[in-house]
C-alpha atoms as a PDB file:
ATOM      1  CA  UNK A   1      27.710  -0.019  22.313  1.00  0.00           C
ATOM      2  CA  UNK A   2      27.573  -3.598  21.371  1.00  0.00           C
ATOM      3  CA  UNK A   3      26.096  -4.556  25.200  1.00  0.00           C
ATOM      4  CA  UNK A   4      22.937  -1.752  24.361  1.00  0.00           C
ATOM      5  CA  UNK A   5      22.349  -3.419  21.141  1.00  0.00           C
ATOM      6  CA  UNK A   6      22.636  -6.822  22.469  1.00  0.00           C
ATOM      7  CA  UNK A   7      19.978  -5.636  25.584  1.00  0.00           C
ATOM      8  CA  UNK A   8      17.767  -4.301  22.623  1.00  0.00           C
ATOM      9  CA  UNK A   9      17.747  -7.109  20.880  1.00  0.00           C
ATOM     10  CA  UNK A  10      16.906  -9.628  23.873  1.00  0.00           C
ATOM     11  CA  UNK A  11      14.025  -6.941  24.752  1.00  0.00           C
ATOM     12  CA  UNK A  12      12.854  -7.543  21.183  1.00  0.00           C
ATOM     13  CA  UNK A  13      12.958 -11.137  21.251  1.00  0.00           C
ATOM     14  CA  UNK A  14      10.850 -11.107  24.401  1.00  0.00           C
ATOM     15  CA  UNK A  15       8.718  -8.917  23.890  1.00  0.00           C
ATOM     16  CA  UNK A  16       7.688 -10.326  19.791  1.00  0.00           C
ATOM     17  CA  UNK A  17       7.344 -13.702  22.163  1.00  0.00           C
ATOM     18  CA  UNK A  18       4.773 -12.502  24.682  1.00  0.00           C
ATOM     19  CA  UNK A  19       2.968 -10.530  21.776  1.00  0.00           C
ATOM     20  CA  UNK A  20       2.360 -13.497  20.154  1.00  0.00           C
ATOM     21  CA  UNK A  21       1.562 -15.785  23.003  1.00  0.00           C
ATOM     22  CA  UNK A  22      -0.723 -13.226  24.228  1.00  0.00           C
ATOM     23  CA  UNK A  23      -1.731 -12.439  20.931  1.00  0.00           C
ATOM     24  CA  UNK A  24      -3.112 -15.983  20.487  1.00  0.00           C
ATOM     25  CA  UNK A  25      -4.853 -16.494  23.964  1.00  0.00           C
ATOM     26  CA  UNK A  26      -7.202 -13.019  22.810  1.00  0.00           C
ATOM     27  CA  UNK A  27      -7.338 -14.226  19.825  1.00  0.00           C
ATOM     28  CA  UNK A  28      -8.538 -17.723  21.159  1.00  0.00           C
ATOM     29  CA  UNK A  29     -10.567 -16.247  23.705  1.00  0.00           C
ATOM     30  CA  UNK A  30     -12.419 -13.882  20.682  1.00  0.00           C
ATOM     31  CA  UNK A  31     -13.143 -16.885  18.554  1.00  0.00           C
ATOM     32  CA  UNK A  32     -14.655 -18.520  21.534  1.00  0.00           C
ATOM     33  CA  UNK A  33     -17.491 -15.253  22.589  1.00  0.00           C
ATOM     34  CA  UNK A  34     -17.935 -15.847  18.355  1.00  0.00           C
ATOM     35  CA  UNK A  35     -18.644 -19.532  18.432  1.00  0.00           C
ATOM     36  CA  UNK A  36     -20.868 -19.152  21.917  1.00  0.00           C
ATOM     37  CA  UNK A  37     -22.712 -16.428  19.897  1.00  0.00           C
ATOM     38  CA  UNK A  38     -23.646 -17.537  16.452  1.00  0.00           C
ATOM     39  CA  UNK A  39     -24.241 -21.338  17.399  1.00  0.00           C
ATOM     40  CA  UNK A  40     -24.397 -22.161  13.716  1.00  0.00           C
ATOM     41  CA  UNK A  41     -21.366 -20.872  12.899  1.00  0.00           C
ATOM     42  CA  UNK A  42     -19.106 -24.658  13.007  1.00  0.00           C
ATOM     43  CA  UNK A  43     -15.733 -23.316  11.710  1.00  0.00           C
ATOM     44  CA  UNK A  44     -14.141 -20.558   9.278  1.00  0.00           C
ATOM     45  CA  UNK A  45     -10.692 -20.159   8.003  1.00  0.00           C
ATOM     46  CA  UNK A  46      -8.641 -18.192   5.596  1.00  0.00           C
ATOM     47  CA  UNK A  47      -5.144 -17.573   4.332  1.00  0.00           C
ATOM     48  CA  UNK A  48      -2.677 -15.079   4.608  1.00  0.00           C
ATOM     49  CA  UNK A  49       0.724 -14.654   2.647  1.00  0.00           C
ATOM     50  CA  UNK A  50       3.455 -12.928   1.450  1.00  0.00           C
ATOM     51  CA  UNK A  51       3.669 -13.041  -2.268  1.00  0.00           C
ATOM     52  CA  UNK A  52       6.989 -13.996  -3.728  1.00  0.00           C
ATOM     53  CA  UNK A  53       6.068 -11.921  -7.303  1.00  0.00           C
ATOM     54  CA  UNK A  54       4.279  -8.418  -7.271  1.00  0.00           C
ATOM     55  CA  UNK A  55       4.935  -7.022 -10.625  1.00  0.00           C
ATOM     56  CA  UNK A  56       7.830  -5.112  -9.266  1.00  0.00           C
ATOM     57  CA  UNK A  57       5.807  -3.773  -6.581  1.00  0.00           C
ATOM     58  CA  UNK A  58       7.569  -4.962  -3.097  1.00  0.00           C
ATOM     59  CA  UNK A  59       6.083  -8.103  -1.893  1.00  0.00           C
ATOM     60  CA  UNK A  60       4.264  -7.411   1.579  1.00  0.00           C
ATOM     61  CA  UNK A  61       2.374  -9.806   3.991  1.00  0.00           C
ATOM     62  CA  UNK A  62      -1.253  -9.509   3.899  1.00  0.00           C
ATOM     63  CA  UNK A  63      -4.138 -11.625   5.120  1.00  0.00           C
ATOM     64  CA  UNK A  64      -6.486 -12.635   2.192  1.00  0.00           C
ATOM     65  CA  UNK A  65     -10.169 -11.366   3.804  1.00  0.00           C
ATOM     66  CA  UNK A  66     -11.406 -12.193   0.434  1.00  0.00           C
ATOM     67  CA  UNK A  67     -10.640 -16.375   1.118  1.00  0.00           C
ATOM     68  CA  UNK A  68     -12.371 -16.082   4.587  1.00  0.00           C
ATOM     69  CA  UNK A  69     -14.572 -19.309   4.116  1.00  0.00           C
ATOM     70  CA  UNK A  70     -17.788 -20.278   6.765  1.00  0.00           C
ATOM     71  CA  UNK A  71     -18.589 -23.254   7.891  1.00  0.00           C
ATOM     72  CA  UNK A  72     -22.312 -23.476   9.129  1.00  0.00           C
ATOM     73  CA  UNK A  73     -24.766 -25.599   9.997  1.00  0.00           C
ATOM     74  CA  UNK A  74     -27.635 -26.569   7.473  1.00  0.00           C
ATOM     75  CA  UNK A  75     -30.904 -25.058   8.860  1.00  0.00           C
ATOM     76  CA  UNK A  76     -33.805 -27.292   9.678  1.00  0.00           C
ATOM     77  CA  UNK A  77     -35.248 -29.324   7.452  1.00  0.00           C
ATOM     78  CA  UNK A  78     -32.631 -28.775   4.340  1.00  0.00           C
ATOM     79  CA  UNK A  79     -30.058 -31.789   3.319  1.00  0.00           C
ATOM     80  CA  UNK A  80     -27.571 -29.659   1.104  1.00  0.00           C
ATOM     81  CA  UNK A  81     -26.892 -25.943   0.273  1.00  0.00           C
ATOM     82  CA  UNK A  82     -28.888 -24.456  -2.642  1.00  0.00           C
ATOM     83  CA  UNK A  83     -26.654 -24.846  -5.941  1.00  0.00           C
ATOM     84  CA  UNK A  84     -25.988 -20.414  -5.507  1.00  0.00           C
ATOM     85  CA  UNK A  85     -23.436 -21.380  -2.535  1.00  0.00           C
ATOM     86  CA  UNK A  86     -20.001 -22.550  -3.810  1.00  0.00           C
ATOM     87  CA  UNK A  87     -18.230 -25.619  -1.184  1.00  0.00           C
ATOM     88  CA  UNK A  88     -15.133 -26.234  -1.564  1.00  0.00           C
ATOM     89  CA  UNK A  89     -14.226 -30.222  -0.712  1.00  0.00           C
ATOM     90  CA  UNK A  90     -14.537 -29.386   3.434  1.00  0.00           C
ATOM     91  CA  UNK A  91     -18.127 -28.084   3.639  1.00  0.00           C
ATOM     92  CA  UNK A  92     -16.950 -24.777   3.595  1.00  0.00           C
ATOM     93  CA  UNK A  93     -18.801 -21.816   1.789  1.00  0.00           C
ATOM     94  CA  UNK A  94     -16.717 -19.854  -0.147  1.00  0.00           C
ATOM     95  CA  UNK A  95     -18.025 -16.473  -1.525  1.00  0.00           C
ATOM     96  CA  UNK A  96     -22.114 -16.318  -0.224  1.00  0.00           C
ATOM     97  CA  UNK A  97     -23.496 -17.011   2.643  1.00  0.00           C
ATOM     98  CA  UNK A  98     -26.995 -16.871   3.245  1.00  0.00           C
ATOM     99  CA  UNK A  99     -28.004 -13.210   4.422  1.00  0.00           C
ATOM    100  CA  UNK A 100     -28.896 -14.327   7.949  1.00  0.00           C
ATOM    101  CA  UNK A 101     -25.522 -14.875   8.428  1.00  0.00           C
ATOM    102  CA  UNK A 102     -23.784 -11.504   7.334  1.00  0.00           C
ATOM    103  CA  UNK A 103     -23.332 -10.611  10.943  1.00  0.00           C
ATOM    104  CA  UNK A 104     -21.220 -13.492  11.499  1.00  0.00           C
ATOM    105  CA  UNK A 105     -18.940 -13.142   8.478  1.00  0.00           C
ATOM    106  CA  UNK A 106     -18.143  -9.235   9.679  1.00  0.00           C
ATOM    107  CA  UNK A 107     -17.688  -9.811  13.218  1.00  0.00           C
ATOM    108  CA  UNK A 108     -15.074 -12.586  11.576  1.00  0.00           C
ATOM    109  CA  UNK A 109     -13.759  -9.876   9.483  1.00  0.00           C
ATOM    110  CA  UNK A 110     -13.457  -7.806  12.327  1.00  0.00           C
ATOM    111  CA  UNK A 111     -11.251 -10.395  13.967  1.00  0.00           C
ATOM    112  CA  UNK A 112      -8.701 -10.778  10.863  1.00  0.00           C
ATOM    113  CA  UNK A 113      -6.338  -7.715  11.927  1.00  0.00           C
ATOM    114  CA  UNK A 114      -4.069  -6.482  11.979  1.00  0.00           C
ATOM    115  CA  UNK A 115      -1.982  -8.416   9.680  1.00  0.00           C
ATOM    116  CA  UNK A 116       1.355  -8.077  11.123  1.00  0.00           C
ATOM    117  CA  UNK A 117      -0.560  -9.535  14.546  1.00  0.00           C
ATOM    118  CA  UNK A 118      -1.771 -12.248  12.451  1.00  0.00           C
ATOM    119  CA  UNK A 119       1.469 -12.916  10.803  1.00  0.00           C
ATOM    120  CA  UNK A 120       3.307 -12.889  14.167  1.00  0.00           C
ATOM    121  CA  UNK A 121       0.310 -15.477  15.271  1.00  0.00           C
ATOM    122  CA  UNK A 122      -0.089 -18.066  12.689  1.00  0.00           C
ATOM    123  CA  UNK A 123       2.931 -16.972  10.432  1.00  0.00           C
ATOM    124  CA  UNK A 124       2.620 -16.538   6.490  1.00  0.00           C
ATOM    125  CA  UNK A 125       2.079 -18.555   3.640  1.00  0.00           C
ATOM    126  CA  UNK A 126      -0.662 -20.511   5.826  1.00  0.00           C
ATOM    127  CA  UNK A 127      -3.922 -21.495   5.933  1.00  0.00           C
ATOM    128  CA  UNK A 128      -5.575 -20.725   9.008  1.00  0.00           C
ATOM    129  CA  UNK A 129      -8.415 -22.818   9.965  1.00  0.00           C
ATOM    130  CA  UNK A 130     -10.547 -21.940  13.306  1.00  0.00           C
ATOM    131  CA  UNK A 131     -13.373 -24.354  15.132  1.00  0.00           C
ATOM    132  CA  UNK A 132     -14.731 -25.047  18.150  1.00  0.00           C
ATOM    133  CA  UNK A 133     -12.314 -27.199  19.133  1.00  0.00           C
ATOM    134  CA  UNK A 134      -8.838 -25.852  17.973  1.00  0.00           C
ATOM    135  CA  UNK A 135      -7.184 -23.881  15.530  1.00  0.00           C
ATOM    136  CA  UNK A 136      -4.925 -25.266  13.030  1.00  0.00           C
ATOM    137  CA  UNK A 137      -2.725 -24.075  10.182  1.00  0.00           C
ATOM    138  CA  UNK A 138      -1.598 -26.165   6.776  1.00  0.00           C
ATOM    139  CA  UNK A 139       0.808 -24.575   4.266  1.00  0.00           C
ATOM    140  CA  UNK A 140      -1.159 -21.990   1.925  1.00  0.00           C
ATOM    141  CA  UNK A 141       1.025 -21.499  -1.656  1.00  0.00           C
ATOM    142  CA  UNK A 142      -0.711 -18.673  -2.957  1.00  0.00           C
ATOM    143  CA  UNK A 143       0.578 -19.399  -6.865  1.00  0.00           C
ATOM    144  CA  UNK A 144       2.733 -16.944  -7.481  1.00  0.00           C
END
């Protein structure tokens, strides 16, 4: 009984390990087709993370859609954003986006599941941040 378990549990390990490594080249390779697509679109990130408190509630991983963040480039002509987009200290714009650029924030959305991929990806209490270039992830402490 033991040996079956011990077989399971190697099948398990190997197959959480190619999930995730092929997890990340789709997810790579997704991000890419976005970038090539909207070419103002310069970087987005968000964060995902398992509470530690949930008002007795069991504390589950989720990814935050609502802190998905764009980066884009100023159109033509303009210096700064209008004063109704928020930044936050990167350049990033945090809750509107100019209409024009809906599209881009829901195919983004579109990209942000399913959690437990994600979490198996990038892990949890991270910030995820995707451009061009790379895709990076700093420790996210959601506050509670």
């Amino acid at each position: 009984m033991a040996n079956k378990l011990t077989d399971i549990q190697k099948q398990f390990k190997e197959l959480h390990s190619k999930m995730t490594k092929e997890g990340l080249a789709a997810f790579k390779e997704a991000t890419q087709e976005l970038f090539n697509k909207y070419t103002n679109l310069e970087a987005f990130k968000w964060n995902q993370y398992t509470p530690s408190w949930n008002d007795g509630s069991p504390c589950v991983f989720s990814v935050n859609e609502d802190s998905l963040a764009l980066k884009l480039t100023l159109p033509k002509g303009k210096e700064d954003w209008p004063d109704d987009y928020s930044q936050d200290e990167d350049g990033f714009l945090e809750y509107e986006i100019p209409p024009e650029d809906e599209a881009t924030r829901q195919e983004i959305y579109n990209l942000l599941g399913p959690d437990e991929m994600l979490e198996m990806i990038f892990g949890t209490n991270v910030e995820v941040t995707v451009t061009r270039k790379e895709i990076t992830t700093a420790s996210y402490d959601p506050g509670y």
